[in-house]
C-alpha atoms as a PDB file:
ATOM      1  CA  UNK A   1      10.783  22.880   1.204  1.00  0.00           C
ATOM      2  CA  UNK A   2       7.484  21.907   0.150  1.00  0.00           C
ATOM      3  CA  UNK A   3       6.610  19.019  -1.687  1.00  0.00           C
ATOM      4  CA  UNK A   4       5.817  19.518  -5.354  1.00  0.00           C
ATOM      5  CA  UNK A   5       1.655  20.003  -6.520  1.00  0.00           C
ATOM      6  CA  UNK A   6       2.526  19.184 -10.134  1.00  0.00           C
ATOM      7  CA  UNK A   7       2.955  15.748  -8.919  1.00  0.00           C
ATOM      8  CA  UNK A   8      -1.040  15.334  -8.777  1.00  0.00           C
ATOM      9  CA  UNK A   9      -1.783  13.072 -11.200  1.00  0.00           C
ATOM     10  CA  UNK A  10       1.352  11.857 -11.961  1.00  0.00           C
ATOM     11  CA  UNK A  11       1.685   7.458 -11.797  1.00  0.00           C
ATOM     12  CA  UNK A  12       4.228   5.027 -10.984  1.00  0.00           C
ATOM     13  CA  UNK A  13       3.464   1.957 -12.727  1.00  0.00           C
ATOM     14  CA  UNK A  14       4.042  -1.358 -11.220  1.00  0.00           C
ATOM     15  CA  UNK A  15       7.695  -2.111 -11.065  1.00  0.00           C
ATOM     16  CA  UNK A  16       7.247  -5.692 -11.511  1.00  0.00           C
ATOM     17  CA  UNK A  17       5.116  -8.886  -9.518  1.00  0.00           C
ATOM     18  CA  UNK A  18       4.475  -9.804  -6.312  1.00  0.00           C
ATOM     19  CA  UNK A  19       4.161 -13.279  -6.156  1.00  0.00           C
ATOM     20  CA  UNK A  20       1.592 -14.237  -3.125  1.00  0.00           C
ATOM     21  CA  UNK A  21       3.013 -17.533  -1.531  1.00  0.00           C
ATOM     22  CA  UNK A  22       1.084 -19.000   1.664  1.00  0.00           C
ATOM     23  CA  UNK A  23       3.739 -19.154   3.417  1.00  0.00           C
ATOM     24  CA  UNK A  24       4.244 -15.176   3.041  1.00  0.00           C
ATOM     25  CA  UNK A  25       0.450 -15.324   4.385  1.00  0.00           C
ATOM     26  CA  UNK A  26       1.468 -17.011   7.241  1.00  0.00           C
ATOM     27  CA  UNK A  27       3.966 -15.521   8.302  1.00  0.00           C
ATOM     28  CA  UNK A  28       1.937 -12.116   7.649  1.00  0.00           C
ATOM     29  CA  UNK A  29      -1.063 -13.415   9.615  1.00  0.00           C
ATOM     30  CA  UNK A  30       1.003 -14.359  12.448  1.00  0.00           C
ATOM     31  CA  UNK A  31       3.076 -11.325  12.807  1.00  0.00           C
ATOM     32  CA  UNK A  32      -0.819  -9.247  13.268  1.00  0.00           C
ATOM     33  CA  UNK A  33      -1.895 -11.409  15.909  1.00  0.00           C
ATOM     34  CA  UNK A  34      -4.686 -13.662  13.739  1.00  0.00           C
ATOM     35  CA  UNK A  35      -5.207 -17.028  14.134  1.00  0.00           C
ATOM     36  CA  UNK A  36      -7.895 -17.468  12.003  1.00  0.00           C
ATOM     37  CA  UNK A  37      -6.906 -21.433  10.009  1.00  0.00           C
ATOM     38  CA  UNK A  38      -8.354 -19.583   6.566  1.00  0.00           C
ATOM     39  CA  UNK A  39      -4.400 -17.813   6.633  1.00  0.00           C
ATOM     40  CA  UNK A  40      -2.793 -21.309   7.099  1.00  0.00           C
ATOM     41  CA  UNK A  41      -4.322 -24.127   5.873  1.00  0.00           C
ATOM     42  CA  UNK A  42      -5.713 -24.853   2.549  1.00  0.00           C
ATOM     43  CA  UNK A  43      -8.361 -27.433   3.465  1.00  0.00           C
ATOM     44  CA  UNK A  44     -10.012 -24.537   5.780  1.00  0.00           C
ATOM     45  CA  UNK A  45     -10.143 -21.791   3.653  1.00  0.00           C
ATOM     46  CA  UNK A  46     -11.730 -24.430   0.731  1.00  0.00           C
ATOM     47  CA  UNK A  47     -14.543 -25.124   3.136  1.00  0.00           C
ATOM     48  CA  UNK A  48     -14.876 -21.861   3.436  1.00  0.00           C
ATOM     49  CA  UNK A  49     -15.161 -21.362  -0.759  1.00  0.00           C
ATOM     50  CA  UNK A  50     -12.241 -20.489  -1.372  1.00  0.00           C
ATOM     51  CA  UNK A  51      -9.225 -21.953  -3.952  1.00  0.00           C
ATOM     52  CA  UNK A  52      -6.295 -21.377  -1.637  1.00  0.00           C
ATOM     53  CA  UNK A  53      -5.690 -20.024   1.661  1.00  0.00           C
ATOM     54  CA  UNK A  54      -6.381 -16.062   1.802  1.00  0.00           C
ATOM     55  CA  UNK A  55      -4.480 -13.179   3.248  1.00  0.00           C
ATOM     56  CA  UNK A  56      -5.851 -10.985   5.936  1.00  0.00           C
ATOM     57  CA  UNK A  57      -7.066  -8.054   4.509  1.00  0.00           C
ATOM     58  CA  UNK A  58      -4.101  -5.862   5.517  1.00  0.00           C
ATOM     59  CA  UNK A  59      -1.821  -7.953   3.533  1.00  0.00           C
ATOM     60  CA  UNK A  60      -2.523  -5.749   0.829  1.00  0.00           C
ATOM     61  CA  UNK A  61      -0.006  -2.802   2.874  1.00  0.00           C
ATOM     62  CA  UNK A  62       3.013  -5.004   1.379  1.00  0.00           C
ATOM     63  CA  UNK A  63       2.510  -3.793  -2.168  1.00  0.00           C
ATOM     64  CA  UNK A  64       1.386  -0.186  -1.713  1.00  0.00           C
ATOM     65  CA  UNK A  65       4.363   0.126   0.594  1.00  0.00           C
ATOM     66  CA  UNK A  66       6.717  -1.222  -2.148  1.00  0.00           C
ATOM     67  CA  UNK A  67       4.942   1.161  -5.033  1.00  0.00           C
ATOM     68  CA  UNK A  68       5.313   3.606  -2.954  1.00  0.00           C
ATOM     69  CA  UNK A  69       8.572   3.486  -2.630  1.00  0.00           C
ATOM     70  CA  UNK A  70       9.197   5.060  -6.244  1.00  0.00           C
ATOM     71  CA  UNK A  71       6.825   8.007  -5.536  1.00  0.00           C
ATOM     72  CA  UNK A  72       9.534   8.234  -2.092  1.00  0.00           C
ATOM     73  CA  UNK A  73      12.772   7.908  -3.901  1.00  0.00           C
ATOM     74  CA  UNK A  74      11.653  10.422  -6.757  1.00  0.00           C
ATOM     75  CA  UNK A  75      14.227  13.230  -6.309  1.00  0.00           C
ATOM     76  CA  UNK A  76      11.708  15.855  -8.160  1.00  0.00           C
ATOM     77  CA  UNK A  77       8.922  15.428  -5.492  1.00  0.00           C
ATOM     78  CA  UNK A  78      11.221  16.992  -2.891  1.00  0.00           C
ATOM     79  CA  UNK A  79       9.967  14.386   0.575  1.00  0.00           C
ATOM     80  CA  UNK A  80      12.448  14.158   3.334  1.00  0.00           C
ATOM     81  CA  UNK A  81      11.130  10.892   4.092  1.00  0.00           C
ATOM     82  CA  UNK A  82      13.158  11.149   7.724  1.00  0.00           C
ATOM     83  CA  UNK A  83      10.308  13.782   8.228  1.00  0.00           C
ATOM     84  CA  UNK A  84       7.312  11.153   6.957  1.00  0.00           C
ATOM     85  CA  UNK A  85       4.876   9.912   9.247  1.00  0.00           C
ATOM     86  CA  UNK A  86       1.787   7.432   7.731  1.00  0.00           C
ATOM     87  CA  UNK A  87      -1.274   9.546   8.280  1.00  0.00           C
ATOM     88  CA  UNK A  88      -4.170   7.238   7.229  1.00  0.00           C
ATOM     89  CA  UNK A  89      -4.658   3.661   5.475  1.00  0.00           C
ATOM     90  CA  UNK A  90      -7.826   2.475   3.845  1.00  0.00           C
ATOM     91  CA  UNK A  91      -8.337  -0.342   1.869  1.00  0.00           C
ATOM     92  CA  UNK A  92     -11.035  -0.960  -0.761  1.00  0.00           C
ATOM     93  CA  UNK A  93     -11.133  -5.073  -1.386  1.00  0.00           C
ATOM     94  CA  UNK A  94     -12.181  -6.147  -4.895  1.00  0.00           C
ATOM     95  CA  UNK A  95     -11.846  -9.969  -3.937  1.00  0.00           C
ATOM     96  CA  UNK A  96      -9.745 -11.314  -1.291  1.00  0.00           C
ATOM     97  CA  UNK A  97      -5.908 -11.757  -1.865  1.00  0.00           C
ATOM     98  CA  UNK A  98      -5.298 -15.821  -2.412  1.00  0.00           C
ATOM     99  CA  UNK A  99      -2.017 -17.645  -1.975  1.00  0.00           C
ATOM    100  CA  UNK A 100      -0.641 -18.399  -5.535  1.00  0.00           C
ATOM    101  CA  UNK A 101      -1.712 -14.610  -6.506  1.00  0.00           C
ATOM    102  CA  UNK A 102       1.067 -12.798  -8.951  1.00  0.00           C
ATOM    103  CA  UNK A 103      -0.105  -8.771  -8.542  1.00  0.00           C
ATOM    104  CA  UNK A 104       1.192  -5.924  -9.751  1.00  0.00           C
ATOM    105  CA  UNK A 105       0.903  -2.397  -7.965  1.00  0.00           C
ATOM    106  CA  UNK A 106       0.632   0.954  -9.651  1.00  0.00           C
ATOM    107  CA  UNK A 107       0.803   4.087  -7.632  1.00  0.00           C
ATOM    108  CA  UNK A 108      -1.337   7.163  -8.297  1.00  0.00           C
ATOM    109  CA  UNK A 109      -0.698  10.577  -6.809  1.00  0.00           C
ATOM    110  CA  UNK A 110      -4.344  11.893  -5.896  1.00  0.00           C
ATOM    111  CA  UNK A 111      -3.217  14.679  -3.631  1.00  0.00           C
ATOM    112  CA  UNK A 112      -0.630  16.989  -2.677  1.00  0.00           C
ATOM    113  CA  UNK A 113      -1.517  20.000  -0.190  1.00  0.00           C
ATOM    114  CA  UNK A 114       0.195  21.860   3.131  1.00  0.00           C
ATOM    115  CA  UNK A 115      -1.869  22.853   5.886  1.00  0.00           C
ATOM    116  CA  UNK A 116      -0.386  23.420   9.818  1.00  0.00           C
ATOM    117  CA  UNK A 117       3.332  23.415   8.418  1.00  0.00           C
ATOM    118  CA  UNK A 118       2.600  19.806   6.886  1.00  0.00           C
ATOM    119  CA  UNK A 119       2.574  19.037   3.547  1.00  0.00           C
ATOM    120  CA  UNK A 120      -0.543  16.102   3.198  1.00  0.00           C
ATOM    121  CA  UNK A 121       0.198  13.519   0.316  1.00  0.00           C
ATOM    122  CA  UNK A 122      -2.395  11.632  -0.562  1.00  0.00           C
ATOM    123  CA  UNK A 123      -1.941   8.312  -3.001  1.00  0.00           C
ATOM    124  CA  UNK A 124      -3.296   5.644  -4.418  1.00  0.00           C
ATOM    125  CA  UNK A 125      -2.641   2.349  -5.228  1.00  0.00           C
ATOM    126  CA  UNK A 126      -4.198   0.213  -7.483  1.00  0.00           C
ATOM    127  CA  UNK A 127      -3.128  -3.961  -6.890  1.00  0.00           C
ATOM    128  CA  UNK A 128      -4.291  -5.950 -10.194  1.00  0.00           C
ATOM    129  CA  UNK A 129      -3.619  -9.589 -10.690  1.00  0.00           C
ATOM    130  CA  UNK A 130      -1.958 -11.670 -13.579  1.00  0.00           C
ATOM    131  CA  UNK A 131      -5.323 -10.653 -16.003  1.00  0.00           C
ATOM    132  CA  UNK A 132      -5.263  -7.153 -15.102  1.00  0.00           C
ATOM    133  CA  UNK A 133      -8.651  -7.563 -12.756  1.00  0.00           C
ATOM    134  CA  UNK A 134      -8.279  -5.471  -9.971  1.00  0.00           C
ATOM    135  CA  UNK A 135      -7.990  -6.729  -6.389  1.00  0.00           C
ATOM    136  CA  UNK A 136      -7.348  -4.353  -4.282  1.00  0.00           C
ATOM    137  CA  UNK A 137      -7.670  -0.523  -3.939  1.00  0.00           C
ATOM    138  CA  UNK A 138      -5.178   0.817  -1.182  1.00  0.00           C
ATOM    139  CA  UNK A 139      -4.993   4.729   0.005  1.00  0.00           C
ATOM    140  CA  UNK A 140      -2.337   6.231   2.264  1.00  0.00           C
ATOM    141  CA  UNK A 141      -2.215   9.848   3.337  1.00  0.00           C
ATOM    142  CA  UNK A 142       1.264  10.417   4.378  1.00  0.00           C
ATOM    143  CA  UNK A 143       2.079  13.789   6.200  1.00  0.00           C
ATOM    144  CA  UNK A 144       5.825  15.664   5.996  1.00  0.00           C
ATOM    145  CA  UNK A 145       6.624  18.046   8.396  1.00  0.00           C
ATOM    146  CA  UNK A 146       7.990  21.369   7.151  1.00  0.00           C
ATOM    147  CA  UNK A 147      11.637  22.023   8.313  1.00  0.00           C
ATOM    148  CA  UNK A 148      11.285  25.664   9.560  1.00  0.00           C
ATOM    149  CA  UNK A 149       7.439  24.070  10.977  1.00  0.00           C
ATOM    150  CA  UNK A 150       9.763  23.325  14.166  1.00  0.00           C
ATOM    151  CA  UNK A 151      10.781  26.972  14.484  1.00  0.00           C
ATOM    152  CA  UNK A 152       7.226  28.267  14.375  1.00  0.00           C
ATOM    153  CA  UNK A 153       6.387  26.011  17.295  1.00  0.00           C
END
């Protein structure tokens, strides 16, 4: 079944705060391979300008995989997620991420089209902090693979 085109458009707003802690950062920082002292210790990343220590810039994947998560559950949309691969990722930094952050992520649905027995769903999601200034601008293209696809192989 084919995913749903009405859904372009449609938004998923934030389901509540993400509360950046540095020990979050850390543990984030450590688990990509980066041993850059700006993720660990605050008297680095304050030499460096900063007010806290700051998350690598793919921290930012942790809340647009968590908004997405409504857009995934939403039985109307019609996605078999066992049938989801993660297409593409891009991020679009407003100001680094800082430990002590509280954001909130919206999701937007920019996209929704089927080409090669894949339906392409492109989204959007916007990261704000506590003020409502944005942070961080985070798109994912996630691909579905058509059931009868398979058959046409």
């Amino acid at each position: 079944m084919a995913l749903d085109p009405s859904f372009v458009g449609r938004c998923y707003p934030a389901a509540g705060t993400y509360q950046v802690g540095r020990e979050k950062i850390r543990e984030f920082a450590e688990a990509i391979g980066d041993d850059d002292e700006v993720y660990r210790d605050p008297s680095v990343a304050r030499a460096r300008g900063y007010s806290d220590v700051i998350a690598p810039p793919t921290f930012a994947i942790i809340l647009a995989l968590r908004a997405q998560q409504a857009l995934i559950r939403d039985p109307e949309l019609g996605l078999d997620y066992h049938r989801m691969v993660h297409g593409t990722q891009s991020f679009r930094h407003h100001r680094p991420i800082h430990a002590g952050d509280e954001l909130a992520a919206a999701l937007h649905v920019d996209s929704v089209r089927t080409m090669g027995g894949n339906d392409m769903l492109t989204v959007r999601c916007e990261i704000t902090d506590s003020s409502g200034a944005p942070v961080t601008t985070a798109r994912s293209m996630l691909v579905v693979r058509h059931p009868d696809a398979e058959q046409d192989r």
